[in-house]
PDB file of N, CA and C in Angstrom:
ATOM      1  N   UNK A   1     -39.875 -68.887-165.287  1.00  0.00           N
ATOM      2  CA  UNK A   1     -41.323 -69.020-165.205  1.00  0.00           C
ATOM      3  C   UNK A   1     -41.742 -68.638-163.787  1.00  0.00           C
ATOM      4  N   UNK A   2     -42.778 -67.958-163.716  1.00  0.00           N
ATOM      5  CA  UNK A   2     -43.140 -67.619-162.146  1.00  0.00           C
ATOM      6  C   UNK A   2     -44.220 -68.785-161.740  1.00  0.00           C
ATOM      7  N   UNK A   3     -44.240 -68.549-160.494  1.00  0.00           N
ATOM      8  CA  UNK A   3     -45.474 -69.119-159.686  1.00  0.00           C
ATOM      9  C   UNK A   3     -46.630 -69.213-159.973  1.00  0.00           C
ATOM     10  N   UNK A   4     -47.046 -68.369-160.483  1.00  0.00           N
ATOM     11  CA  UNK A   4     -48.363 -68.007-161.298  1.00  0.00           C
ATOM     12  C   UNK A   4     -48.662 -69.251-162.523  1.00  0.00           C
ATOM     13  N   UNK A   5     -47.681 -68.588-163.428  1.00  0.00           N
ATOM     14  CA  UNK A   5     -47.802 -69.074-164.331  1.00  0.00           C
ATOM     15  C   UNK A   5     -47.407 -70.776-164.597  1.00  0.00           C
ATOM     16  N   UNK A   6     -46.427 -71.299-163.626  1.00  0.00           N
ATOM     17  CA  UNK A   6     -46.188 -72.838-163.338  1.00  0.00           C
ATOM     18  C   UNK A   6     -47.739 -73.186-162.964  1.00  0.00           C
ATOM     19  N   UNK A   7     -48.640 -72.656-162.071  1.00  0.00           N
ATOM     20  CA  UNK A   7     -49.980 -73.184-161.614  1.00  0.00           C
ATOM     21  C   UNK A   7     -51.099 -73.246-162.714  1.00  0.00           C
ATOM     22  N   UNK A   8     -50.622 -72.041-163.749  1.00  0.00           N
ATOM     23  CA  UNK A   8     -51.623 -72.017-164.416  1.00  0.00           C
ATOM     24  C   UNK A   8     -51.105 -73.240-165.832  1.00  0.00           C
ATOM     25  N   UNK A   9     -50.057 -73.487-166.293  1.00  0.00           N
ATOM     26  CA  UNK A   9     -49.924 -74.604-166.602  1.00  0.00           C
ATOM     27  C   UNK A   9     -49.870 -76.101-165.997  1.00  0.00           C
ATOM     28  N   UNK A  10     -49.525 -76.131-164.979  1.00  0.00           N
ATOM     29  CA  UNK A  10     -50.329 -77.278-164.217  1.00  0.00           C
ATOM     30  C   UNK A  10     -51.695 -77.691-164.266  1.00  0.00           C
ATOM     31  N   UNK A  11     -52.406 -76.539-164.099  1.00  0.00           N
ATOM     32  CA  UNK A  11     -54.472 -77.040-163.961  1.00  0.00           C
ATOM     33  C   UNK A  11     -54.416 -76.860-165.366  1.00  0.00           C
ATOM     34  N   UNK A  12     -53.637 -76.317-166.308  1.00  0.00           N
ATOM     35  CA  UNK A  12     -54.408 -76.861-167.919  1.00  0.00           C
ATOM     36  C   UNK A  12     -54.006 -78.125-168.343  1.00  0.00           C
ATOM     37  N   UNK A  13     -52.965 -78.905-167.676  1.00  0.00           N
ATOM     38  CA  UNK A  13     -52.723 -79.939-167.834  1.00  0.00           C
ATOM     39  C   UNK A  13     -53.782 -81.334-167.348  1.00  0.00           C
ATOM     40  N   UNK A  14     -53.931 -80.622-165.832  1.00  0.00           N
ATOM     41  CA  UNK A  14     -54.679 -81.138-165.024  1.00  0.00           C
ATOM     42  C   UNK A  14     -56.334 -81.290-166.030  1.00  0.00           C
ATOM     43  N   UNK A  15     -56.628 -80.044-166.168  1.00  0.00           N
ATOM     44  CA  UNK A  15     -58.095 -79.921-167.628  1.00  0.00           C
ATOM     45  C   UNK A  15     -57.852 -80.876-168.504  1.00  0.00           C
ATOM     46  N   UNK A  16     -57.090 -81.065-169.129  1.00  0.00           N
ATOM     47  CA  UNK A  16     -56.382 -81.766-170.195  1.00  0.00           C
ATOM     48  C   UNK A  16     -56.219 -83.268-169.864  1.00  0.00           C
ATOM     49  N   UNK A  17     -56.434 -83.715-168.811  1.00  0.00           N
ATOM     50  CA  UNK A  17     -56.513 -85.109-168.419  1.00  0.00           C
ATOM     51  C   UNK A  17     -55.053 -85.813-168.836  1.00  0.00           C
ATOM     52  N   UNK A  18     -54.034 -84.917-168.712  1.00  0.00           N
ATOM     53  CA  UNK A  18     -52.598 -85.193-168.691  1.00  0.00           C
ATOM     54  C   UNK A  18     -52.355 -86.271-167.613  1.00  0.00           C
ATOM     55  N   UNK A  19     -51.865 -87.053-167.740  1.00  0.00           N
ATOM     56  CA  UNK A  19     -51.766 -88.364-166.470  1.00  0.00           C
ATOM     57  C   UNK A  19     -50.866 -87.694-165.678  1.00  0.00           C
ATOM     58  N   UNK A  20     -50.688 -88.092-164.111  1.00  0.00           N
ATOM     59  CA  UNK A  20     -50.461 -87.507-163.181  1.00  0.00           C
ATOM     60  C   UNK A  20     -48.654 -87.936-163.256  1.00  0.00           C
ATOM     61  N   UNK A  21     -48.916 -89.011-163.742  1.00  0.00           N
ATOM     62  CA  UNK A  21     -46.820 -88.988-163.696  1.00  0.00           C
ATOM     63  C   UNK A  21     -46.331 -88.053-164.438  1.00  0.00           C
ATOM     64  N   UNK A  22     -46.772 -87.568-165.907  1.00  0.00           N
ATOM     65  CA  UNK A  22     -46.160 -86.733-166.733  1.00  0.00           C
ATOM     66  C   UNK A  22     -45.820 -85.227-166.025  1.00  0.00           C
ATOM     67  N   UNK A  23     -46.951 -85.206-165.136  1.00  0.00           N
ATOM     68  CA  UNK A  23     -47.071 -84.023-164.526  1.00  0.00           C
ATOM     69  C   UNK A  23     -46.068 -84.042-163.228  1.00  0.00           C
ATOM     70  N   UNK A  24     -46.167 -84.619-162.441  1.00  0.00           N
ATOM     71  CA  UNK A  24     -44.794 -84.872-161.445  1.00  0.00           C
ATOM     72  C   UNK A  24     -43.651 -84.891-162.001  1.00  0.00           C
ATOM     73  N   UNK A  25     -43.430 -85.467-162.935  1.00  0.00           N
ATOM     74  CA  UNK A  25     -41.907 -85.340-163.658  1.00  0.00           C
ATOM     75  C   UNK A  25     -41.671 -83.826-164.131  1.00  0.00           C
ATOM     76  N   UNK A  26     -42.940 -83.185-165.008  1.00  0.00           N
ATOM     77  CA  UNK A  26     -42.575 -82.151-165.423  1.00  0.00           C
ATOM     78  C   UNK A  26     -42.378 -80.915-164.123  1.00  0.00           C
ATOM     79  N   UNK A  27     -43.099 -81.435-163.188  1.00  0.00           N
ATOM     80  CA  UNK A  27     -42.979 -80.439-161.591  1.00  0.00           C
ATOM     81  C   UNK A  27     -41.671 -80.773-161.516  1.00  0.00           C
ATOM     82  N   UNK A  28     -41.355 -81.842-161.089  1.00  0.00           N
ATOM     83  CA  UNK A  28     -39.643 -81.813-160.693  1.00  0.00           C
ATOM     84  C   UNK A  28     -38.715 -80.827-161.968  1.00  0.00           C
ATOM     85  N   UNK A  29     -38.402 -81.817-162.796  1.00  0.00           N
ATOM     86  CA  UNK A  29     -37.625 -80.680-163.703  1.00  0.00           C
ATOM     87  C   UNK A  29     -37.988 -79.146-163.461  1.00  0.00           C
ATOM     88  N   UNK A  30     -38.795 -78.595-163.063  1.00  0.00           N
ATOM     89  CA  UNK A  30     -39.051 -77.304-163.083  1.00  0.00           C
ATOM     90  C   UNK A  30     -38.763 -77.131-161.338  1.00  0.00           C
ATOM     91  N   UNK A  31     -38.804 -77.592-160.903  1.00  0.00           N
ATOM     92  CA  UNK A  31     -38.562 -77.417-159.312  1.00  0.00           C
ATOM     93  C   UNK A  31     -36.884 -77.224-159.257  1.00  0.00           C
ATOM     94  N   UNK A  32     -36.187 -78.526-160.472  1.00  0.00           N
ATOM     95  CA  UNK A  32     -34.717 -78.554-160.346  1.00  0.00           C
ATOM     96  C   UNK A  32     -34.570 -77.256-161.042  1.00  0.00           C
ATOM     97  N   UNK A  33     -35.028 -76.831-161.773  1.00  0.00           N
ATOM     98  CA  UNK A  33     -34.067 -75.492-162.710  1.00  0.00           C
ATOM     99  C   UNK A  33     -34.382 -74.677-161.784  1.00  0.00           C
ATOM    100  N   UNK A  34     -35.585 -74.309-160.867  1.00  0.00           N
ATOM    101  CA  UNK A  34     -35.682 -73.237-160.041  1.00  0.00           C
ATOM    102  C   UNK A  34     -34.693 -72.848-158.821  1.00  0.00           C
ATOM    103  N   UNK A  35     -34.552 -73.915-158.478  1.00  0.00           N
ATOM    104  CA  UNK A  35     -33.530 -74.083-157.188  1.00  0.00           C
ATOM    105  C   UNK A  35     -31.945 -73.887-157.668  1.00  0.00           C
ATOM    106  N   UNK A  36     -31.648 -74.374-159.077  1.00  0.00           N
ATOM    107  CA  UNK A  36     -30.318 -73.949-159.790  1.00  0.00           C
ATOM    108  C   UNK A  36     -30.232 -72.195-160.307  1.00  0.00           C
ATOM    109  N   UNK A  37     -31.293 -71.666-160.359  1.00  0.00           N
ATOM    110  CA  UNK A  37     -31.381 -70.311-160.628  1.00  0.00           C
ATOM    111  C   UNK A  37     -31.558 -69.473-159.519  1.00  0.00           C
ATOM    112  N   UNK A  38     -32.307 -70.039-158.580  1.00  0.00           N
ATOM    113  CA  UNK A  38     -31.956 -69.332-157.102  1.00  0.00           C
ATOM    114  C   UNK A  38     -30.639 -69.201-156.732  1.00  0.00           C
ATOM    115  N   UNK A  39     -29.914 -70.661-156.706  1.00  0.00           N
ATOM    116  CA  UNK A  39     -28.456 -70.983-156.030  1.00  0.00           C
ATOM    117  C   UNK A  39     -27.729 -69.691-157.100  1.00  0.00           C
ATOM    118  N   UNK A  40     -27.874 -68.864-157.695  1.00  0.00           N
ATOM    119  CA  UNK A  40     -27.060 -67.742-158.604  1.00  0.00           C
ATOM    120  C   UNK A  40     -27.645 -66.688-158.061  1.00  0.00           C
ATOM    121  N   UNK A  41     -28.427 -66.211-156.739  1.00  0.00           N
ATOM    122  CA  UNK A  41     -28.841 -65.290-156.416  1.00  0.00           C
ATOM    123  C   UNK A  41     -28.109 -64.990-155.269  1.00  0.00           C
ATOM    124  N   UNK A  42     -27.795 -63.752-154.759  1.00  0.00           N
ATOM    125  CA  UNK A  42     -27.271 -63.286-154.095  1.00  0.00           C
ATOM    126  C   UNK A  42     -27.719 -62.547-152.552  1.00  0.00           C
ATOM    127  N   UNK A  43     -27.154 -63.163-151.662  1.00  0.00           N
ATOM    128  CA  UNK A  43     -28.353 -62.335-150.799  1.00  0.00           C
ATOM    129  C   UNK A  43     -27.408 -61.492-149.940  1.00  0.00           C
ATOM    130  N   UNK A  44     -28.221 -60.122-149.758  1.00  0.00           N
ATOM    131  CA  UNK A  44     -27.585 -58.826-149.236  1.00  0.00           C
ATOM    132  C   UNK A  44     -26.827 -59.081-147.904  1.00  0.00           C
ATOM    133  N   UNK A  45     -26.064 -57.806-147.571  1.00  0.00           N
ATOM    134  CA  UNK A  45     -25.309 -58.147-146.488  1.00  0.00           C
ATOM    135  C   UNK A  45     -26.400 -57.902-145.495  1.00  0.00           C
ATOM    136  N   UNK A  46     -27.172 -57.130-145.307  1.00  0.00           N
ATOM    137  CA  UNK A  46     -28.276 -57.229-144.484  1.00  0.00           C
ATOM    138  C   UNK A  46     -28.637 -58.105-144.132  1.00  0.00           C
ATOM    139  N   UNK A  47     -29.107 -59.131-144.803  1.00  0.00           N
ATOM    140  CA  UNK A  47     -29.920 -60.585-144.354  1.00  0.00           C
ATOM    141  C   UNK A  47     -28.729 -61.350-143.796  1.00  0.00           C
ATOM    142  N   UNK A  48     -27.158 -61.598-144.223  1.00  0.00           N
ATOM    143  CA  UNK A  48     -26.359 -62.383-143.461  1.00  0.00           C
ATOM    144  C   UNK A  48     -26.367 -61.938-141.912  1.00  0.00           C
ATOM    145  N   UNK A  49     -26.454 -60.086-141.958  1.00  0.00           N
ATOM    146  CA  UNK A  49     -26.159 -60.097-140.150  1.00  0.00           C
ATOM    147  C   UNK A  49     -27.236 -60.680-139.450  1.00  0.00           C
ATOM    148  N   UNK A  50     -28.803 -60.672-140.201  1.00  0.00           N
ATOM    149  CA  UNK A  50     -29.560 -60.870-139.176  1.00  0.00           C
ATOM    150  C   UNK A  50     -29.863 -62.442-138.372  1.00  0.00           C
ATOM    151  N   UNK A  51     -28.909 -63.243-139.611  1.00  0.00           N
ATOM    152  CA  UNK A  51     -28.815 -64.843-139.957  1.00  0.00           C
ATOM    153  C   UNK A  51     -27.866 -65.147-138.661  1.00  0.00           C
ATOM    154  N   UNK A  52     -27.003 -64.137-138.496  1.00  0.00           N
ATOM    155  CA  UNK A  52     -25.846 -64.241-137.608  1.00  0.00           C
ATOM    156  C   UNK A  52     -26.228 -63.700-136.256  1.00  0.00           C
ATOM    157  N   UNK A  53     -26.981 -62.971-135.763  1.00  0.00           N
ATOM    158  CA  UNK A  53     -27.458 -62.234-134.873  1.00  0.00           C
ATOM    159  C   UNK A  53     -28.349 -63.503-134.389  1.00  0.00           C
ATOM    160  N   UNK A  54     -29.350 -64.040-135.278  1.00  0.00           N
ATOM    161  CA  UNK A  54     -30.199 -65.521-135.099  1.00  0.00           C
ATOM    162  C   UNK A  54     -29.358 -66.292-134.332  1.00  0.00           C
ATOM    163  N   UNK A  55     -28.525 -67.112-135.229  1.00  0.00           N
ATOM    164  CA  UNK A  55     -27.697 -67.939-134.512  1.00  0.00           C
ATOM    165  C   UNK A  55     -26.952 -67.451-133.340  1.00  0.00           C
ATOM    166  N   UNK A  56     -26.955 -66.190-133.242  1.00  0.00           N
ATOM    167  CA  UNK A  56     -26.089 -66.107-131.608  1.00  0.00           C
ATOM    168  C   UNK A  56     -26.993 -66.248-130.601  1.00  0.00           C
ATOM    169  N   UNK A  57     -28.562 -66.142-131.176  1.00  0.00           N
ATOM    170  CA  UNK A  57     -29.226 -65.803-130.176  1.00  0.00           C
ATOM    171  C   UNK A  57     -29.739 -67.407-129.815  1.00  0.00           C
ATOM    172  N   UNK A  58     -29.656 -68.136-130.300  1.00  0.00           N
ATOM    173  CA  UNK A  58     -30.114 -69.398-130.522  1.00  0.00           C
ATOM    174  C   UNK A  58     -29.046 -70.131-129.802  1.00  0.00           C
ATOM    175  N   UNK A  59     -27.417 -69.884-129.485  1.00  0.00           N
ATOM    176  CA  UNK A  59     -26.412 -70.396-129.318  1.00  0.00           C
ATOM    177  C   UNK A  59     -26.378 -70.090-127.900  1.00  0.00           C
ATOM    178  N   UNK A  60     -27.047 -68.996-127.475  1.00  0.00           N
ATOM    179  CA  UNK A  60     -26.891 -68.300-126.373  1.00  0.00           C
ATOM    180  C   UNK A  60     -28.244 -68.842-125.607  1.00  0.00           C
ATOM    181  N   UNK A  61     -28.998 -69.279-125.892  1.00  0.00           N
ATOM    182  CA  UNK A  61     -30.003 -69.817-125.660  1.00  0.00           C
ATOM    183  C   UNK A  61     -31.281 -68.864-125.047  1.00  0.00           C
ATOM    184  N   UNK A  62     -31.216 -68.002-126.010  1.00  0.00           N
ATOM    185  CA  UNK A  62     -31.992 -66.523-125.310  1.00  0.00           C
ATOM    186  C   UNK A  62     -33.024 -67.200-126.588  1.00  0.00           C
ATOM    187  N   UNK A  63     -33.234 -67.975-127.407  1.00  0.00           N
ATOM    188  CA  UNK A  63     -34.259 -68.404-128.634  1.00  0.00           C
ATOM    189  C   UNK A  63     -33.623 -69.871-128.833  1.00  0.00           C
ATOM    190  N   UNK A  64     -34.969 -70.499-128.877  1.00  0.00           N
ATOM    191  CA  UNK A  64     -34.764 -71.719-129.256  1.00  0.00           C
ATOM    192  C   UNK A  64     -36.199 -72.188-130.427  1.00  0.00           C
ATOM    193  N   UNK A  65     -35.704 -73.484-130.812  1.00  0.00           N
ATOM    194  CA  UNK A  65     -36.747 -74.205-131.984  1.00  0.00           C
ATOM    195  C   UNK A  65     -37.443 -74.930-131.003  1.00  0.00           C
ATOM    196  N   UNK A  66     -39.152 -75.072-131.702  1.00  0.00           N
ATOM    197  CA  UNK A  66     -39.748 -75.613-131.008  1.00  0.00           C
ATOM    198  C   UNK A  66     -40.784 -76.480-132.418  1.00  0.00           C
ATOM    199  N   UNK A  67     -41.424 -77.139-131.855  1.00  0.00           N
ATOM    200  CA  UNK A  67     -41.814 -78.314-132.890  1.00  0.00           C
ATOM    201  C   UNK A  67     -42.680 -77.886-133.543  1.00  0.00           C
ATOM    202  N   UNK A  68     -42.717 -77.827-134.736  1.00  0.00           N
ATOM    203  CA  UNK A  68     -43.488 -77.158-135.783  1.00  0.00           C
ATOM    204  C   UNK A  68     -45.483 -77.364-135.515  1.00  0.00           C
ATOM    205  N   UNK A  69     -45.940 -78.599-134.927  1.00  0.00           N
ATOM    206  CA  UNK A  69     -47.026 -78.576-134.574  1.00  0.00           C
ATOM    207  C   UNK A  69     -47.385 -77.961-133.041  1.00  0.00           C
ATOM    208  N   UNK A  70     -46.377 -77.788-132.029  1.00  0.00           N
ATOM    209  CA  UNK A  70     -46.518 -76.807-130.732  1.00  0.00           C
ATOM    210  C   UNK A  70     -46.506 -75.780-131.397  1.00  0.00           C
ATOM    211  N   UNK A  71     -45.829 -75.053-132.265  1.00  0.00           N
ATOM    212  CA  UNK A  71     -45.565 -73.795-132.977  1.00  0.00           C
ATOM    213  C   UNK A  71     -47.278 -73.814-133.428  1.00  0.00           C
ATOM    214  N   UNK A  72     -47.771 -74.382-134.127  1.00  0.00           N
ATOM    215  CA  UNK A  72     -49.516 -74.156-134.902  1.00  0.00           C
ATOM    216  C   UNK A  72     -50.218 -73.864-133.678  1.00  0.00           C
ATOM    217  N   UNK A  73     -50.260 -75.476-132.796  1.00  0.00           N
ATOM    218  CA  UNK A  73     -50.823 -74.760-131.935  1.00  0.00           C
ATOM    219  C   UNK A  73     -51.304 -73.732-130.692  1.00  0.00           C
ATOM    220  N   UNK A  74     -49.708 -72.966-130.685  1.00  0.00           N
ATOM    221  CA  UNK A  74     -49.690 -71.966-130.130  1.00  0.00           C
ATOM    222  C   UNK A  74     -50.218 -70.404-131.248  1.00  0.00           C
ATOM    223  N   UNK A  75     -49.784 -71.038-131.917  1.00  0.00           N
ATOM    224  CA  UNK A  75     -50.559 -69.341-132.928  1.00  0.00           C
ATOM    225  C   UNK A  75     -52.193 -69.356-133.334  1.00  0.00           C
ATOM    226  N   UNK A  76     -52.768 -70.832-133.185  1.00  0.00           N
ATOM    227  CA  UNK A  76     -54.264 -70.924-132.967  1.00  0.00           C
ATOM    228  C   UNK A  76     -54.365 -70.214-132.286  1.00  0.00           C
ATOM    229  N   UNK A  77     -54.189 -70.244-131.013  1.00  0.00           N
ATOM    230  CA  UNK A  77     -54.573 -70.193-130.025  1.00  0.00           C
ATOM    231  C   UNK A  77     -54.475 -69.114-129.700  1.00  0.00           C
ATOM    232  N   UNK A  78     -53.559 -68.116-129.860  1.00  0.00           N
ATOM    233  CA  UNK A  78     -53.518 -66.457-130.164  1.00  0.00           C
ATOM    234  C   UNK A  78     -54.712 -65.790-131.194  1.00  0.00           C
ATOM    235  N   UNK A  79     -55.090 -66.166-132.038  1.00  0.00           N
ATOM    236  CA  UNK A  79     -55.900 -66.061-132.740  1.00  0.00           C
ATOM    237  C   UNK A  79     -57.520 -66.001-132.066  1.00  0.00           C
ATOM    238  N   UNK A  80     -57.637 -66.692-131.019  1.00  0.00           N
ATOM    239  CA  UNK A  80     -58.935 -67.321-130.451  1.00  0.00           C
ATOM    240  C   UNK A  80     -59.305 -66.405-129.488  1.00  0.00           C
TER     241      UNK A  80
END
């Protein structure tokens, strides 16, 4: 099922005055099969070097993590 179409059965549920637990349960189960059908996907050798190139650069301390709300409000602020 795509993205799309999970949303668009959600708000007809939501229309439908479906109670909100039925609907969380049915999100999870569909969240679990998605993540079990991903985990069977394969990702190119391309994306491992650049994963690896990341971490060296991160190890090396030429890039580091920074806190997800300094991160917002530095890209506001580029924006402005």
């Amino acid at each position: 099922m795509s993205n799309r179409e999970l949303v668009v059965e959600l708000v007809s549920k939501l229309a439908e005055n479906t109670p909100l637990e039925d609907i969380a349960r049915e999100v999870a189960v569909l969240a679990v099969e998605k993540n079990a059908s991903e985990a069977e996907l394969v990702s190119p050798a391309w994306h491992e070097q650049i994963l690896k190139e990341r971490e060296a650069r991160i190890r090396s301390g030429q890039e580091k993590f920074i806190d997800w709300e300094d991160a917002k409000k530095e890209l506001r602020a580029l924006s402005e």
